[in-house]
C-alpha atoms as a PDB file:
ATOM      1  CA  UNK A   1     135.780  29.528  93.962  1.00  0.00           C
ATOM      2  CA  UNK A   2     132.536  31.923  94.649  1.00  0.00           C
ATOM      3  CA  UNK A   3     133.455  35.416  94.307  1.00  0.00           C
ATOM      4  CA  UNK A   4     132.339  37.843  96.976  1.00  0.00           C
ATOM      5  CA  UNK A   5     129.332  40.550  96.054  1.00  0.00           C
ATOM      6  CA  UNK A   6     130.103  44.141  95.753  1.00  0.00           C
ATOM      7  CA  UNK A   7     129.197  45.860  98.658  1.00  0.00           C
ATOM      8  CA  UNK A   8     126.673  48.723  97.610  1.00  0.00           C
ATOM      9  CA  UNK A   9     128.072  52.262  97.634  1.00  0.00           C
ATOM     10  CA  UNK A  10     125.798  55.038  98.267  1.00  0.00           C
ATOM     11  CA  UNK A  11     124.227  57.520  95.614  1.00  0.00           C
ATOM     12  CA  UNK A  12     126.519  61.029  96.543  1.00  0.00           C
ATOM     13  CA  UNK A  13     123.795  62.772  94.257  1.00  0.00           C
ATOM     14  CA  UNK A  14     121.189  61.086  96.816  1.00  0.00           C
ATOM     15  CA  UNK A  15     123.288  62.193  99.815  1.00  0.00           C
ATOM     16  CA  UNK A  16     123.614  65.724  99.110  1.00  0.00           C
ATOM     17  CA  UNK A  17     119.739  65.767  98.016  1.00  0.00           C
ATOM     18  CA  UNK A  18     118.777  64.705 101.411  1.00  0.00           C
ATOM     19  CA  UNK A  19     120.635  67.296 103.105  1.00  0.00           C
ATOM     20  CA  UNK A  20     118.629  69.839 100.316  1.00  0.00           C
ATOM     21  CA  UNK A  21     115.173  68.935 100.295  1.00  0.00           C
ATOM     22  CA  UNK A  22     113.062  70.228 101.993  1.00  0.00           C
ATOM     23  CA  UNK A  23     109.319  67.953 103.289  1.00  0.00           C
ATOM     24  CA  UNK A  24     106.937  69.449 101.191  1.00  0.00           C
ATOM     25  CA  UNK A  25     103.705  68.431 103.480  1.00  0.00           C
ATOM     26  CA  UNK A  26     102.315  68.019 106.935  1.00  0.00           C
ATOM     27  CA  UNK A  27     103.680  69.226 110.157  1.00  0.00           C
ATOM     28  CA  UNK A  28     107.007  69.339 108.971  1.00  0.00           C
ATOM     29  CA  UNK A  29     106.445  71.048 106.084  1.00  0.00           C
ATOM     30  CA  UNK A  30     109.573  73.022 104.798  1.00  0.00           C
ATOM     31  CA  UNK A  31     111.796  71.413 107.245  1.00  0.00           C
ATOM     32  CA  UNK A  32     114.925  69.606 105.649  1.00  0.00           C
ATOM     33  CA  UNK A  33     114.225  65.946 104.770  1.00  0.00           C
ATOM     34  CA  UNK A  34     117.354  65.282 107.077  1.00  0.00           C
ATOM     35  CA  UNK A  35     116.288  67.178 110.149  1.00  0.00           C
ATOM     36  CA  UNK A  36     113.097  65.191 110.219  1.00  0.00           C
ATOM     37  CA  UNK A  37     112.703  63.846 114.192  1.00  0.00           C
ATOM     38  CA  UNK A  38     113.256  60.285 114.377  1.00  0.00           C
ATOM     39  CA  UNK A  39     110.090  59.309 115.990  1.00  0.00           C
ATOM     40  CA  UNK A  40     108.458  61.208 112.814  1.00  0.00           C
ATOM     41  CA  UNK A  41     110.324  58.695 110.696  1.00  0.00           C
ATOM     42  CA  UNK A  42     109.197  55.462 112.559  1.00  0.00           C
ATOM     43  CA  UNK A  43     105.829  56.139 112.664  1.00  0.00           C
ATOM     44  CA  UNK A  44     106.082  57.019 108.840  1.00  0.00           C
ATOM     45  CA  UNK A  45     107.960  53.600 108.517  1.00  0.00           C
ATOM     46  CA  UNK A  46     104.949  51.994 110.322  1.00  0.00           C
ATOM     47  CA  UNK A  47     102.351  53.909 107.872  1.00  0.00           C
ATOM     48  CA  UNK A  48     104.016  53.018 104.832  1.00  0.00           C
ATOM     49  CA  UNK A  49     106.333  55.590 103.243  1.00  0.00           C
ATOM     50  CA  UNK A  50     105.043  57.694 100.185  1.00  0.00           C
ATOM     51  CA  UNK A  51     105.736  55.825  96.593  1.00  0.00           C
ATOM     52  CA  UNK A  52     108.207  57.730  94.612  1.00  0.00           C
ATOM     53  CA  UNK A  53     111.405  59.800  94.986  1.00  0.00           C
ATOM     54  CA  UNK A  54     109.948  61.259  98.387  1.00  0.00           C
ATOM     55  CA  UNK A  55     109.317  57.634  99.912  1.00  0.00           C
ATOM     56  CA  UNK A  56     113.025  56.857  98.714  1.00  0.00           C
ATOM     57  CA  UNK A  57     114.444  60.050 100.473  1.00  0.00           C
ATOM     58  CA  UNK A  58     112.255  59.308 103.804  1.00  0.00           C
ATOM     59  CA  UNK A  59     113.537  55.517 104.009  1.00  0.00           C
ATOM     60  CA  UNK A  60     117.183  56.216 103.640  1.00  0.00           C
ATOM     61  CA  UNK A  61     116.714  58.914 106.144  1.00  0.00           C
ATOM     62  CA  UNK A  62     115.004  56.515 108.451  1.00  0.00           C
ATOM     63  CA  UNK A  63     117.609  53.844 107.978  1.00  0.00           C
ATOM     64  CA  UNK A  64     120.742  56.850 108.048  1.00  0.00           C
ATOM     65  CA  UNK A  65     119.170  57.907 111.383  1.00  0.00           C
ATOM     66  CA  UNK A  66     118.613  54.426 113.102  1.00  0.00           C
ATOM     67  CA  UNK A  67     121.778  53.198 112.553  1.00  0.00           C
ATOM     68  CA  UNK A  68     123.647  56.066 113.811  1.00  0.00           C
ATOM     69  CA  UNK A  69     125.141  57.493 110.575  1.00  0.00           C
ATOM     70  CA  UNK A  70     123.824  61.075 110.438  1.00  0.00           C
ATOM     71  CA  UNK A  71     127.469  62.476 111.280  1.00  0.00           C
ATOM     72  CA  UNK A  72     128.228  61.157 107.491  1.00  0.00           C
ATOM     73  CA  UNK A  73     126.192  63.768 105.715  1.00  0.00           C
ATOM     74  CA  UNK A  74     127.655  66.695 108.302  1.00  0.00           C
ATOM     75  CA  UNK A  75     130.338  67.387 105.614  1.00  0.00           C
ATOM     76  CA  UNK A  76     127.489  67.975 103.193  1.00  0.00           C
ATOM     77  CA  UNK A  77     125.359  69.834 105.371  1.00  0.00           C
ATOM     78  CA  UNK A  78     127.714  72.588 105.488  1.00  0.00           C
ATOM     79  CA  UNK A  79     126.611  74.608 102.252  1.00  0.00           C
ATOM     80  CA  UNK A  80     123.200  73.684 103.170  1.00  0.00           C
ATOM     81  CA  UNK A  81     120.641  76.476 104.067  1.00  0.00           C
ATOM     82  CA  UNK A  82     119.672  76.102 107.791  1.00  0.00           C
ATOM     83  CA  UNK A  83     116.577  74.941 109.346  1.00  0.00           C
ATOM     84  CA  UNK A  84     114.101  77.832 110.869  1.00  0.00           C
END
């Protein structure tokens, strides 16, 4: 009998971090990581995200907002500062 894998849960720390930090470069500079347009985030995805944390925060952002999920990180959002 094979078991089944464990499905991966997400990172909360990672969740509420993206709903946090702010992009600290380029046109959207200052904006929140999670309010980052969509198209901004494909074209990133096409260029090759940055290495590091940053690059990690900008693909699971790319891959919450192409599948749909954003409404999951509107209960962390609400403690968030706003975006100008």
């Amino acid at each position: 009998m094979s078991e089944i894998p464990a499905q991966p849960s997400p990172d909360p720390e990672l969740l509420i971090k993206l709903t946090r930090t702010r992009m600290p470069f380029g046109r959207y500079k200052d904006r929140l990581i999670i309010d980052l347009p969509e198209p901004y985030l494909v074209w990133l995805s096409q260029q090759g995200f940055p290495k590091g944390e940053l690059g990690d925060m900008l693909r699971t952002v790319y891959e919450i907002k192409l599948n749909g999920l954003e409404y999951l990180l509107k209960p962390l959002r609400k403690d968030a500062p706003k975006c100008r």
